[in-house]
C-alpha atoms as a PDB file:
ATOM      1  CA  UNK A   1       1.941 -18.615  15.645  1.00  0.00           C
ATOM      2  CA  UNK A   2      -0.527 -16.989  18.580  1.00  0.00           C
ATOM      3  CA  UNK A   3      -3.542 -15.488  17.059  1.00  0.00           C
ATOM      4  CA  UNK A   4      -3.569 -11.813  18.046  1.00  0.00           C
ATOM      5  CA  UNK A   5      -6.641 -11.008  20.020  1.00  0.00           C
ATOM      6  CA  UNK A   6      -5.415  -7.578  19.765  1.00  0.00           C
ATOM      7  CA  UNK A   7      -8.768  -5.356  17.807  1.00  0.00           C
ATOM      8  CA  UNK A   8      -7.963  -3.343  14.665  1.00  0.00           C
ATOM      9  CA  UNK A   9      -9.594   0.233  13.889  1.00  0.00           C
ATOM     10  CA  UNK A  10      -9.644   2.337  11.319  1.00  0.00           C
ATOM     11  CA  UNK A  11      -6.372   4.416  11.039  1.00  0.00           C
ATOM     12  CA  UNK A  12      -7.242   8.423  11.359  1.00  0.00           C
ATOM     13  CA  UNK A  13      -5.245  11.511  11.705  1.00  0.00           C
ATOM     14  CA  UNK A  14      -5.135  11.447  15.397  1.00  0.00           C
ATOM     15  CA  UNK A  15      -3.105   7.970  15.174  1.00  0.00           C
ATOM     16  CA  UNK A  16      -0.556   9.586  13.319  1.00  0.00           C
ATOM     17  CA  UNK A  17       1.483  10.782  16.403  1.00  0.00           C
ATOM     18  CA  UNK A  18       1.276   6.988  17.679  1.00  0.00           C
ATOM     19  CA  UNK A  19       2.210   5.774  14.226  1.00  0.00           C
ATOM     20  CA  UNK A  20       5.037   7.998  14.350  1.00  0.00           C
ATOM     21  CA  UNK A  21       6.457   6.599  17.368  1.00  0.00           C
ATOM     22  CA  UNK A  22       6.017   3.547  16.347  1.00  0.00           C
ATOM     23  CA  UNK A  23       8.612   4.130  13.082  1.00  0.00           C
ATOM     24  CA  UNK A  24      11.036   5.828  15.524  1.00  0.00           C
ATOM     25  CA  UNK A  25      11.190   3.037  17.645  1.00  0.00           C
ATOM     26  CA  UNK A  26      11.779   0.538  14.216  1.00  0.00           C
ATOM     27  CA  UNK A  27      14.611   3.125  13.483  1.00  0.00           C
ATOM     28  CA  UNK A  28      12.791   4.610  10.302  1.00  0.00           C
ATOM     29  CA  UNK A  29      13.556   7.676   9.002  1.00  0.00           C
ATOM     30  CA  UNK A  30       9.856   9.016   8.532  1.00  0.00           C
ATOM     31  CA  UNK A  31       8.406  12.520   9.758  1.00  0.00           C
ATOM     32  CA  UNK A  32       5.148  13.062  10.645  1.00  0.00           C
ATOM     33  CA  UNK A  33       4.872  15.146   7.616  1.00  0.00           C
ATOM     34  CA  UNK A  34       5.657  11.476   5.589  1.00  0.00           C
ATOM     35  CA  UNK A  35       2.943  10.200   7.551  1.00  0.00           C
ATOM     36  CA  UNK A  36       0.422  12.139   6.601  1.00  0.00           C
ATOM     37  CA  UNK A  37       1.249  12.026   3.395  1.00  0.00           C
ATOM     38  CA  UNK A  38       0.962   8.148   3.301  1.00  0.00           C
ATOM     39  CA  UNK A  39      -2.456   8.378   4.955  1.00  0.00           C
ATOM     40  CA  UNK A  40      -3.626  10.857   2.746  1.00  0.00           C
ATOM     41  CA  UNK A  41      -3.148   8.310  -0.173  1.00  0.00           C
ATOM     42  CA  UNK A  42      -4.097   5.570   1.758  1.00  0.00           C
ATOM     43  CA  UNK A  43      -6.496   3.376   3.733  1.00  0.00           C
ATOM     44  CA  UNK A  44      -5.064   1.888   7.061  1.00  0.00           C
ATOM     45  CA  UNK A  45      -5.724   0.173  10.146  1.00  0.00           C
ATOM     46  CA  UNK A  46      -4.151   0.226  13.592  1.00  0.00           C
ATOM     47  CA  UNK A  47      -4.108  -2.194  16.752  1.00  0.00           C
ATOM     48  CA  UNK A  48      -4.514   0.186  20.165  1.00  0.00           C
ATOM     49  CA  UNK A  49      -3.696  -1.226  23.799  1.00  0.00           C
ATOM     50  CA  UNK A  50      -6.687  -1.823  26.320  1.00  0.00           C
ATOM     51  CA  UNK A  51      -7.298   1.705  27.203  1.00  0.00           C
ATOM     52  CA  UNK A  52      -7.320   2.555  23.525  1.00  0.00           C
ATOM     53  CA  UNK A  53      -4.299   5.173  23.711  1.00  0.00           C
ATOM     54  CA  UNK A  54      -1.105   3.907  22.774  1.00  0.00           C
ATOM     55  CA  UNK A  55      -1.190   2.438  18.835  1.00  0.00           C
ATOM     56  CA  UNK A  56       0.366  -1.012  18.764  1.00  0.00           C
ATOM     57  CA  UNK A  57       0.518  -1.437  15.040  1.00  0.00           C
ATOM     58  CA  UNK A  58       0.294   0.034  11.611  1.00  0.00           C
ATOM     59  CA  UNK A  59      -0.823  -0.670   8.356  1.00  0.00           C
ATOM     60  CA  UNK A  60      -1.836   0.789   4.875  1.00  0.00           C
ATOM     61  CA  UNK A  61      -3.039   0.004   1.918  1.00  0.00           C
ATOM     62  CA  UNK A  62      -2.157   2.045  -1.054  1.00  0.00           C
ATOM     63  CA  UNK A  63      -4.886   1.754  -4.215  1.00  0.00           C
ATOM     64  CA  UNK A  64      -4.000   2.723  -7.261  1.00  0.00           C
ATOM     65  CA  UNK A  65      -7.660   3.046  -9.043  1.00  0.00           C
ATOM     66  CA  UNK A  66      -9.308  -0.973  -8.824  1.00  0.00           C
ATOM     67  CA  UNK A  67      -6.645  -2.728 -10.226  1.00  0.00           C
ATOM     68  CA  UNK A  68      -3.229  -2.434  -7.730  1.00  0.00           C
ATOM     69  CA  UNK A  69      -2.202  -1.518  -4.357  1.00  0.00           C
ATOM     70  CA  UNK A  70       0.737  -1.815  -2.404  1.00  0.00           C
ATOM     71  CA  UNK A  71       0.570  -2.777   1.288  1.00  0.00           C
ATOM     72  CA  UNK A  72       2.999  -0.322   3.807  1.00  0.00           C
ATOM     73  CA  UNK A  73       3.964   0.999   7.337  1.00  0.00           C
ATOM     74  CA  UNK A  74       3.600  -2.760   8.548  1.00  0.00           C
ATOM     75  CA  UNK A  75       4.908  -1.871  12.005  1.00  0.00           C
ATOM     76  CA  UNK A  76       4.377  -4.011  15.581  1.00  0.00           C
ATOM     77  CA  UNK A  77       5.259  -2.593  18.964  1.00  0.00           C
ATOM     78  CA  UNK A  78       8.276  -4.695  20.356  1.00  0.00           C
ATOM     79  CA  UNK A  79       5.939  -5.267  23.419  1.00  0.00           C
ATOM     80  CA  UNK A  80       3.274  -6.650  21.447  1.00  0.00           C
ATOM     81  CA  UNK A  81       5.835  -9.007  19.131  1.00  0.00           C
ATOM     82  CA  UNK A  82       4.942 -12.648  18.930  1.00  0.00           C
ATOM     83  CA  UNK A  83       1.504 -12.863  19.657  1.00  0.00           C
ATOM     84  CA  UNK A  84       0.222 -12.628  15.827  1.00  0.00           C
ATOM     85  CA  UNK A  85      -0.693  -8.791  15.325  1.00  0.00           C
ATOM     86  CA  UNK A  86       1.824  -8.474  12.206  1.00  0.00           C
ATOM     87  CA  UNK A  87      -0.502 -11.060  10.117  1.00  0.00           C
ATOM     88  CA  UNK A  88      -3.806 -10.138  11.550  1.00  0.00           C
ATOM     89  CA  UNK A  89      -2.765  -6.683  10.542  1.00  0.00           C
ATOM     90  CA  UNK A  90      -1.866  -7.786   6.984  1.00  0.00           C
ATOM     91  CA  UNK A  91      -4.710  -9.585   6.562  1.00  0.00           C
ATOM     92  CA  UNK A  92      -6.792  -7.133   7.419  1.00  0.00           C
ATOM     93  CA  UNK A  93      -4.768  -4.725   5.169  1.00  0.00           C
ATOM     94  CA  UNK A  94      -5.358  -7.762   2.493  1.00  0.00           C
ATOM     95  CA  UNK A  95      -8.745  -8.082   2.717  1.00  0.00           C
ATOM     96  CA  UNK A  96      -9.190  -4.048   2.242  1.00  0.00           C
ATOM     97  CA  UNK A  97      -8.124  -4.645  -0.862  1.00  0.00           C
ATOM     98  CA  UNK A  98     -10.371  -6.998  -2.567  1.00  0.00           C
ATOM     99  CA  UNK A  99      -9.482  -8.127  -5.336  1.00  0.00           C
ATOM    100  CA  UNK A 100      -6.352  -6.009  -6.506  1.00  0.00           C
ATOM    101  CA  UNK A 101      -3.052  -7.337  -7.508  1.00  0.00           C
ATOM    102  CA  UNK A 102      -0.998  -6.504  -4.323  1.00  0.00           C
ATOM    103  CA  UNK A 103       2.806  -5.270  -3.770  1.00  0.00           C
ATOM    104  CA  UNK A 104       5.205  -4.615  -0.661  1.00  0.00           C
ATOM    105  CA  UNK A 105       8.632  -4.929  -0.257  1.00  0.00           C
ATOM    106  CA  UNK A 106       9.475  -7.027   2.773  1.00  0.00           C
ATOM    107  CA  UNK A 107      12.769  -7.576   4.963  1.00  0.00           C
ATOM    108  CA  UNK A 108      14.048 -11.202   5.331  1.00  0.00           C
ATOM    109  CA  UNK A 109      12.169 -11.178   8.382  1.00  0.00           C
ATOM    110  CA  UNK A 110       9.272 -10.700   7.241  1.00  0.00           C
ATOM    111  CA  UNK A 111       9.418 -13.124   4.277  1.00  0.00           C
ATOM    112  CA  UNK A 112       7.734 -16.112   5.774  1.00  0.00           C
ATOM    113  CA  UNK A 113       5.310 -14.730   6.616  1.00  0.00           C
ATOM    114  CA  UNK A 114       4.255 -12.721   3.745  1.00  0.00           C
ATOM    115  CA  UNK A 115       5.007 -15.977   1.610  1.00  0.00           C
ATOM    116  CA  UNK A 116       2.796 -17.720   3.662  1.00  0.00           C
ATOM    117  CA  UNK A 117      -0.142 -15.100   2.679  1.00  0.00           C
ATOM    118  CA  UNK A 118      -0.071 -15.829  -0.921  1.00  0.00           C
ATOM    119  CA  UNK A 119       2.874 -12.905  -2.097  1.00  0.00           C
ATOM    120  CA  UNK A 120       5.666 -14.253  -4.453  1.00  0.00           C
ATOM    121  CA  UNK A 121       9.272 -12.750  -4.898  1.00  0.00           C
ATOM    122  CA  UNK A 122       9.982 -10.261  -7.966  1.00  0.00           C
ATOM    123  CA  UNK A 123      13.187  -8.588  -7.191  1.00  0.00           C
ATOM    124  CA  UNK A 124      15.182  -6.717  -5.086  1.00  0.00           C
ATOM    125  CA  UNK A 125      14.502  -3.224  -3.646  1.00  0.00           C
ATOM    126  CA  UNK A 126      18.100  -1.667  -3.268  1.00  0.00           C
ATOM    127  CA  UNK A 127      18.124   1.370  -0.845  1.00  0.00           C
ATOM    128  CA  UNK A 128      21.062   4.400  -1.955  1.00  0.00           C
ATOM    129  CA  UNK A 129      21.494   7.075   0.404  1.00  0.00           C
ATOM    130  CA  UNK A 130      23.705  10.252   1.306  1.00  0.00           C
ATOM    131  CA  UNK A 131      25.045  13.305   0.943  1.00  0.00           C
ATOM    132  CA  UNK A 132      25.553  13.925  -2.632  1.00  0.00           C
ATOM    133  CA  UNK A 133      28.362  14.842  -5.093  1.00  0.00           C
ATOM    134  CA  UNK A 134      28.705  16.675  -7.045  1.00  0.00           C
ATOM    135  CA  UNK A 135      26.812  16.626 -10.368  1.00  0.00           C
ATOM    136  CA  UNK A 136      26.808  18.665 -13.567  1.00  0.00           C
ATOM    137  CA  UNK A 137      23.312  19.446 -14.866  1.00  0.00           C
ATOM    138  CA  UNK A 138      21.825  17.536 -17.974  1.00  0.00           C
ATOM    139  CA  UNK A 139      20.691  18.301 -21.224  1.00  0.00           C
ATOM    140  CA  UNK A 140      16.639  17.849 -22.494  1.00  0.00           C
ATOM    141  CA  UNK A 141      15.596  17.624 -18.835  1.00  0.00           C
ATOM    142  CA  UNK A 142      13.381  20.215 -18.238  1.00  0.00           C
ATOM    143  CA  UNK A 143      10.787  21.343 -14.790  1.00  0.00           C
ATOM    144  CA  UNK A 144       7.098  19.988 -15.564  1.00  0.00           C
ATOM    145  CA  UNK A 145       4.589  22.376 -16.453  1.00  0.00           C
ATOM    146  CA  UNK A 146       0.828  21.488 -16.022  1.00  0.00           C
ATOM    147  CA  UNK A 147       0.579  20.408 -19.441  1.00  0.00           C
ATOM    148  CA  UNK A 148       2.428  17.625 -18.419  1.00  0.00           C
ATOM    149  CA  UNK A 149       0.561  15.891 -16.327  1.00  0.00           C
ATOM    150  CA  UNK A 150      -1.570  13.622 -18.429  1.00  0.00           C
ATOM    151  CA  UNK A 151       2.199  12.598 -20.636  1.00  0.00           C
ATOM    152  CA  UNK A 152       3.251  11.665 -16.852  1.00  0.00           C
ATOM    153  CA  UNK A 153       0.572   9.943 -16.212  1.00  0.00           C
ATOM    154  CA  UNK A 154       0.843   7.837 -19.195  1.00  0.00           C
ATOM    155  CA  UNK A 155       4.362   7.019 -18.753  1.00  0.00           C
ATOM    156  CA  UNK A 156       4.168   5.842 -14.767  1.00  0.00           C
ATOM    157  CA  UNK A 157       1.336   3.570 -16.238  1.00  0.00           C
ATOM    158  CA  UNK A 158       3.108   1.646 -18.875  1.00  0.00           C
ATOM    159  CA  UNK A 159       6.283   1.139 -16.558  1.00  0.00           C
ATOM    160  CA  UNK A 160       4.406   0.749 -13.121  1.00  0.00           C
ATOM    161  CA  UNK A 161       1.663  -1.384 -14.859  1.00  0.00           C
ATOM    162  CA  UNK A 162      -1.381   0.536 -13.164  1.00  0.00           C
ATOM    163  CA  UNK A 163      -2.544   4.201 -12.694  1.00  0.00           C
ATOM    164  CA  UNK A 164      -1.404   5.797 -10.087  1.00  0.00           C
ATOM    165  CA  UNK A 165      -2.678   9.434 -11.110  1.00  0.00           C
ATOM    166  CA  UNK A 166      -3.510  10.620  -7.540  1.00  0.00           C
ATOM    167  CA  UNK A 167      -0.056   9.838  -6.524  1.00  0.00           C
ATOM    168  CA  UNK A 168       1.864  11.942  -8.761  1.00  0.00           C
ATOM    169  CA  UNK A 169      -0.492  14.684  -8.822  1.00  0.00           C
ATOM    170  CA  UNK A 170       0.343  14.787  -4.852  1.00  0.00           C
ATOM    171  CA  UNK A 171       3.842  14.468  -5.403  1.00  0.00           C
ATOM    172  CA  UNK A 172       3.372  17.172  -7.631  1.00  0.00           C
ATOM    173  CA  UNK A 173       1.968  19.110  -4.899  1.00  0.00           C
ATOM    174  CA  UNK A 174       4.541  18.004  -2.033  1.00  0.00           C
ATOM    175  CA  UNK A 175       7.812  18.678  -4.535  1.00  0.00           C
ATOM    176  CA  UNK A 176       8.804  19.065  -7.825  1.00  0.00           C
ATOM    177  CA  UNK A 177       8.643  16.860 -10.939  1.00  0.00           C
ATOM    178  CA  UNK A 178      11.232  17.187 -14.079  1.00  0.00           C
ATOM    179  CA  UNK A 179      10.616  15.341 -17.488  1.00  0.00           C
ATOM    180  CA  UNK A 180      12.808  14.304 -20.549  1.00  0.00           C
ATOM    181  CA  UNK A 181      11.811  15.656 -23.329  1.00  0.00           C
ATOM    182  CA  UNK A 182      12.767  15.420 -27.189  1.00  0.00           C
ATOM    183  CA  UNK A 183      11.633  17.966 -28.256  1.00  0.00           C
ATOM    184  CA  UNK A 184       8.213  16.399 -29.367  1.00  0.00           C
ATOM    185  CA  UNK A 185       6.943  14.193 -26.437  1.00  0.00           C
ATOM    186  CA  UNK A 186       8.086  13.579 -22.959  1.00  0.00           C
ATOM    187  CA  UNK A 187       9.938  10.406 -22.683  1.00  0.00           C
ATOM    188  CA  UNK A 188      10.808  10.289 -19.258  1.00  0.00           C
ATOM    189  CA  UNK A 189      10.117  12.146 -15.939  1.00  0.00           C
ATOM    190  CA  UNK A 190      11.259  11.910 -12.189  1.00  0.00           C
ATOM    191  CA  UNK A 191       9.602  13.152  -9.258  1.00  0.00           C
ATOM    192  CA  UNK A 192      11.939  14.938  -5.845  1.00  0.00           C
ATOM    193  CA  UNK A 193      10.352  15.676  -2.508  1.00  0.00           C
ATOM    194  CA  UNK A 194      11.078  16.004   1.206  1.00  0.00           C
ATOM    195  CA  UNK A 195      11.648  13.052   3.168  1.00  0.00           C
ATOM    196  CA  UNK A 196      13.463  11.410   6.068  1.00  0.00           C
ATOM    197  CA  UNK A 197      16.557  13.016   6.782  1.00  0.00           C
ATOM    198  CA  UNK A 198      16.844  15.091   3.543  1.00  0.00           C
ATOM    199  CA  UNK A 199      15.152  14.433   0.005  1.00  0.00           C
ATOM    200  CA  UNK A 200      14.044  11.546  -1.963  1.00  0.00           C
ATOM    201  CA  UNK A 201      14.242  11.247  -6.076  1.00  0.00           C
ATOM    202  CA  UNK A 202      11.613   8.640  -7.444  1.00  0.00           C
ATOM    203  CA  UNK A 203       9.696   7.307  -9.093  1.00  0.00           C
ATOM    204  CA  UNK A 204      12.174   7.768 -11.915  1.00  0.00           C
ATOM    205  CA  UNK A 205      10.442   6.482 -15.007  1.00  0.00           C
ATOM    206  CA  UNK A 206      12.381   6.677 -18.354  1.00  0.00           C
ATOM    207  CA  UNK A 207      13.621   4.613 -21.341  1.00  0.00           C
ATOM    208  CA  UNK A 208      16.769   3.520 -20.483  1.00  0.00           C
ATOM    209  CA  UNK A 209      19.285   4.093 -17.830  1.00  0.00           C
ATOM    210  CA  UNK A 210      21.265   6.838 -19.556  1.00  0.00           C
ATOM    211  CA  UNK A 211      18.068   8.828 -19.600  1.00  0.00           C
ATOM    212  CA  UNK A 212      17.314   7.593 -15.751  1.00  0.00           C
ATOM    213  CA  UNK A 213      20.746   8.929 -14.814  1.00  0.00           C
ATOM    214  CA  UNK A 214      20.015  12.103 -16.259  1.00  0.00           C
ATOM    215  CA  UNK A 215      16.974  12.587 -14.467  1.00  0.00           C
ATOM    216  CA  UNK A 216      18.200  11.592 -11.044  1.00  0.00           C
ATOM    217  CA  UNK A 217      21.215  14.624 -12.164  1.00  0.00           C
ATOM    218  CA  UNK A 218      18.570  17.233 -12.709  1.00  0.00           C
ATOM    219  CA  UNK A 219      17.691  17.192  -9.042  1.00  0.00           C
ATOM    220  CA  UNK A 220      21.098  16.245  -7.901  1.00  0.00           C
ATOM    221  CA  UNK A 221      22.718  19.133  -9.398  1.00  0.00           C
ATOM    222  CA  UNK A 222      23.338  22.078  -7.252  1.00  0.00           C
ATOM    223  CA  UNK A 223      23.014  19.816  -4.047  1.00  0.00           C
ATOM    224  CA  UNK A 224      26.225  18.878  -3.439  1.00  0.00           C
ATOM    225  CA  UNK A 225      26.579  17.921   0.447  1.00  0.00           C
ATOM    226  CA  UNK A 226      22.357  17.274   0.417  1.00  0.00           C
ATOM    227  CA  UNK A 227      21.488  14.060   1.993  1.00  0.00           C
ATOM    228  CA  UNK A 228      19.489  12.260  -1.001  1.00  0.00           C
ATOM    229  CA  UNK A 229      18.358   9.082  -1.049  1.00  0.00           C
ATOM    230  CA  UNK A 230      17.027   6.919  -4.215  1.00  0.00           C
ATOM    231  CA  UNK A 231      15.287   3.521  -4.092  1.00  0.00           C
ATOM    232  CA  UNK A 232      16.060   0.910  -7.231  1.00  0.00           C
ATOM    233  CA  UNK A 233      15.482  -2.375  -8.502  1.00  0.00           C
ATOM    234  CA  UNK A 234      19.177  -3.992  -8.353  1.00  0.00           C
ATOM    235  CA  UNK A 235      18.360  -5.105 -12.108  1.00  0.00           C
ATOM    236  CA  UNK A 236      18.333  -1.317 -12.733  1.00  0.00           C
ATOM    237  CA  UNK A 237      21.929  -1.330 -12.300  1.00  0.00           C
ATOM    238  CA  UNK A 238      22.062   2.725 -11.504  1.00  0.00           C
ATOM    239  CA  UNK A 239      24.210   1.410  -8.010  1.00  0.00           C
ATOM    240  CA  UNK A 240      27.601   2.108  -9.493  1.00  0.00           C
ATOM    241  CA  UNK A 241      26.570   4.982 -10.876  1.00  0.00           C
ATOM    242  CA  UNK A 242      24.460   6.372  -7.549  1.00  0.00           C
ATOM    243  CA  UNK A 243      27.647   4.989  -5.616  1.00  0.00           C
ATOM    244  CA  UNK A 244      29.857   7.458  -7.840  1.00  0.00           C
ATOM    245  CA  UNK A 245      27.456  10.378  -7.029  1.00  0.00           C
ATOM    246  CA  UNK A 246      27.908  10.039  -3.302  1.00  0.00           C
ATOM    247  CA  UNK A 247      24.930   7.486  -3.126  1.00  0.00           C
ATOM    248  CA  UNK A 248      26.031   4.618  -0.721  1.00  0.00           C
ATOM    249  CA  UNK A 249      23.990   1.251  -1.195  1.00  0.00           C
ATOM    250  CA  UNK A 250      22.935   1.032   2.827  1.00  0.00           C
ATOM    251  CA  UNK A 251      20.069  -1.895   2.652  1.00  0.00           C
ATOM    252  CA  UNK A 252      17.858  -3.782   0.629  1.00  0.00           C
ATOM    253  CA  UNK A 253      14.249  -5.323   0.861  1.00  0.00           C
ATOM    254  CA  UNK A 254      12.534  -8.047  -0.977  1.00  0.00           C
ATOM    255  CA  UNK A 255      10.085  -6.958  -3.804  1.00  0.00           C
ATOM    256  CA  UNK A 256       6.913  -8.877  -3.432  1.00  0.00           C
ATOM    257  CA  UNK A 257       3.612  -9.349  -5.279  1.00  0.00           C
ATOM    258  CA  UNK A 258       0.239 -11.501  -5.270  1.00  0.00           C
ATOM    259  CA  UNK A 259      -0.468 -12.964  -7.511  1.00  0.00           C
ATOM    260  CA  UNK A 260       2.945 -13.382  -8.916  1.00  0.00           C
ATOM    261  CA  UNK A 261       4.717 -11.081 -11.427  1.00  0.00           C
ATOM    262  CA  UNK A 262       3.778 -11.963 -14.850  1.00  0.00           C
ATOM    263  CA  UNK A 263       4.824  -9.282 -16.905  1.00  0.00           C
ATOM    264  CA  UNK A 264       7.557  -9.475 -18.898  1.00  0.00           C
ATOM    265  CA  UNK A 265      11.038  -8.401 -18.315  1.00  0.00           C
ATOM    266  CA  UNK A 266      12.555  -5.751 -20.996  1.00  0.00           C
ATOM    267  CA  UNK A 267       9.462  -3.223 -20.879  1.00  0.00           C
ATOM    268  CA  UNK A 268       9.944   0.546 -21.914  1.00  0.00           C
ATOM    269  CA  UNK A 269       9.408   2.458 -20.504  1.00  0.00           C
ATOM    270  CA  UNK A 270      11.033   1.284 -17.191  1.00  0.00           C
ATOM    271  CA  UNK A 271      10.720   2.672 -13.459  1.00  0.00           C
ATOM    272  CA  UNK A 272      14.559   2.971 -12.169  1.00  0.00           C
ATOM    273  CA  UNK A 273      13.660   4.419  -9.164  1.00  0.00           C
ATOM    274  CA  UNK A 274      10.531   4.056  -6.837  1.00  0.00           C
ATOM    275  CA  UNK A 275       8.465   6.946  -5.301  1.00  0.00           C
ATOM    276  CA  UNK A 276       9.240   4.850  -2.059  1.00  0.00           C
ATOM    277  CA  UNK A 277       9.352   1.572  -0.720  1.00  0.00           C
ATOM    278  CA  UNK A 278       5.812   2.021   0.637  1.00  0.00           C
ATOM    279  CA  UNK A 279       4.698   3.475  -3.153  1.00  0.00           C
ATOM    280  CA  UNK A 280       6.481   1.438  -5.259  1.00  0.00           C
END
């Protein structure tokens, strides 16, 4: 492959417009709005043409305190395809992160490549979209209050395997989270926000997939003809269930880490549903 020559500078606000192109021309379903949130949780780095105005390439780096990160919005320009900007970008995206344990989900075409850099297949990233069904509204699923927050917190760490407070405390702030609850702890919560063409449920964290199901419900209810979508491990197996709610399974990505995955499989609580294929 052609080592890109292309230079890389910070990503900042007044990329986002390029960046935003960018996803529209890769047929994603971002708004600028998703943008900005993903930069706002993020450190990123673009490739610009000669004259420094048109952005040729994305990415971002996600951290989740010192010890994760996911790497997203890995986008090349089709004019500036072949020439070695997608792996000088993740490199550079790489080597932001020191020395945390790193996760993406890639498409087959990007597999090589990210192979080739050291990340390690863990699963696969199921994508369920559309307008929804309708659904009747659970039992012990209730809206979060503040108090919440630090049970949440908790939870998302134990499935997820690293803190990622300052995510849901801005998904907090961008939509709505609802939690299980027992009656003397919360066992389960699920966050719903604006995004794409209509809303997104996730992460879903919970004990099993009974209690997953009736999280994904408590925002599904009332929505009938509301274009949701949900992201989910296939070993989750929610798709029949998402499929009988109006849920289509559309696409799929590779789940990727580096080092490899090393925890072990069976863990409770579980994350049925990611906050996005850029989040995890």
């Amino acid at each position: 492959m052609t080592e890109s020559t292309i230079p890389l500078t910070t990503f900042r606000p007044e990329h986002l417009d390029g960046a935003l192109r960018l996803s529209r021309q890769a047929n994603w379903p971002h708004r600028l709005e998703d943008w900005q949130l993903a930069l706002g949780l993020s450190a990123g780095l673009v490739a610009l043409d000669a004259d420094t105005t048109t952005v040729l390439g994305t990415v971002l780096m996600t951290p989740y305190k010192q010890d994760l990160a996911t790497i997203n919005m890995v986008i090349v320009d089709e004019s500036a395809r072949g020439r070695g900007l997608g792996r000088h970008l993740l490199e550079a995206a790489i080597a932001l992160a020191g020395s945390r344990t790193l996760r993406l989900v890639a498409t087959s075409e990007g597999l090589p490549l990210y192979q080739k850099l050291g990340f390690c297949r863990t699963g696969t990233i199921v994508q369920h979209q559309g307008p929804a069904l309708r659904v009747m509204p659970p039992a012990n699923v209730r809206p979060a209050e503040p108090q919440d927050i630090r049970e949440i917190i908790a939870l998302d760490r134990s499935a997820y395997g690293a803190d990622r407070e300052d995510l849901l405390r801005t998904l907090a702030k961008a939509g709505r989270l609802a939690v299980r609850d027992n009656g003397r702890s919360v066992t389960g919560f699920a966050a719903q926000r604006a995004f794409g063409r209509g809303e997104v449920i996730g992460p879903v964290v919970a004990a099993n997939a009974d209690d997953a199901q009736s999280l994904l419900a408590y925002f599904m209810a009332g929505r009938e003809g509301c274009f949701v979508r949900v992201d989910t491990a296939d070993a989750s197996r929610l798709g029949p269930w998402l499929i009988d709610k109006g849920l289509l399974r559309v696409d799929e990505g590779i789940a990727m880490q580096r080092p490899a995955d090393v925890r072990s499989a069976g863990t409770s609580p579980t994350t049925f549903a990611l906050a996005s294929q850029a989040f995890g």
